[in-house]
Protein backbone atom coordinates (compact mmCIF):
# COMPACT_ATOMS: atom_id res chain seq x y z
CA UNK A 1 0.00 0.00 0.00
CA UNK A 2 3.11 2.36 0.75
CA UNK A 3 4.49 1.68 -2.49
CA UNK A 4 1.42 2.39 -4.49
CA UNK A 5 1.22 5.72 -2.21
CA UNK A 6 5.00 6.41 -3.52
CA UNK A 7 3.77 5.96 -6.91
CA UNK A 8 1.30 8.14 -6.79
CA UNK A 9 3.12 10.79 -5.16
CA UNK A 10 5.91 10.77 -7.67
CA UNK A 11 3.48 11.83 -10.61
CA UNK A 12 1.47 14.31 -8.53
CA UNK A 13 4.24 16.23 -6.99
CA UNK A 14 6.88 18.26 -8.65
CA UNK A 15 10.33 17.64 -8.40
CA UNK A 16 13.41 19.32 -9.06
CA UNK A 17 15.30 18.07 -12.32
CA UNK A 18 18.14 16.85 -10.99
CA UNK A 19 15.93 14.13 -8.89
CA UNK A 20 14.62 12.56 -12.15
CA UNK A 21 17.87 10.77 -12.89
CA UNK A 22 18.11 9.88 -9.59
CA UNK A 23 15.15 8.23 -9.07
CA UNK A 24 14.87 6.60 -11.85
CA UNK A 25 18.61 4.84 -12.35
CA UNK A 26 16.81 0.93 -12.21
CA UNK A 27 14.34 1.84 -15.43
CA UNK A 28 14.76 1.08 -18.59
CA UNK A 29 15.83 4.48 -20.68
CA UNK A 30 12.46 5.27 -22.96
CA UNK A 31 11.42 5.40 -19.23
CA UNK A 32 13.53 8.36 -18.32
CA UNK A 33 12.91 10.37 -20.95
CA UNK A 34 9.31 9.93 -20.51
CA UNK A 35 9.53 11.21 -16.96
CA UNK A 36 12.19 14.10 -18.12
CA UNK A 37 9.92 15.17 -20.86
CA UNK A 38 6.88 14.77 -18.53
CA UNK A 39 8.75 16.85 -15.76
CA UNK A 40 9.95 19.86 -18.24
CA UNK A 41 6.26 20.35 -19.78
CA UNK A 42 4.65 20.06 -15.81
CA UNK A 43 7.77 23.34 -15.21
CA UNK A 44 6.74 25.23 -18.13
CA UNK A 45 3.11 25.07 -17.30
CA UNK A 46 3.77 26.22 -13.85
CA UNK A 47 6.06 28.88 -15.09
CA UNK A 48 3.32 29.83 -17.76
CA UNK A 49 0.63 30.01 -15.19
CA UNK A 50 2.90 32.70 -13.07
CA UNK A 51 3.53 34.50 -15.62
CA UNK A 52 -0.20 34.66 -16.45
CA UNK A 53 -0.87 35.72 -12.99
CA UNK A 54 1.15 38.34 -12.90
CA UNK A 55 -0.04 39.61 -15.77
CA UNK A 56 -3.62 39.55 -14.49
CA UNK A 57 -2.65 40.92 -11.13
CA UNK A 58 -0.51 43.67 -12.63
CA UNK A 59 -3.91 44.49 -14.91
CA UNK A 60 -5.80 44.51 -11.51
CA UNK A 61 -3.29 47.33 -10.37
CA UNK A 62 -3.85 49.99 -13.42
């Protein structure tokens, strides 16, 4: 049951790059680059939707 918690957890959460390789050393490779792809679109999203905050917030302001 803890494992399938892990599991979970490690494709809800986000995690800083350098944990990707990490983590993932026992997988086969098409594996890692799934998760490294999967992890660089999931930080440009988030960095998208802060920049589109700002930009409403800063709107808000004038």
């Amino acid at each position: 049951m803890q494992n399938r918690q892990n599991r979970n957890d490690y494709w809800t959460t986000a995690r800083p790059m350098a944990d990707i390789n990490i983590e993932n050393d026992n997988q086969k490779p098409q594996l890692k680059l799934i998760n490294f792809v999967y992890a660089l679109i999931l930080s440009i999203l988030k960095q998208k939707e802060a920049q589109n905050n700002n930009q409403i917030k800063s709107k808000k302001c004038k």
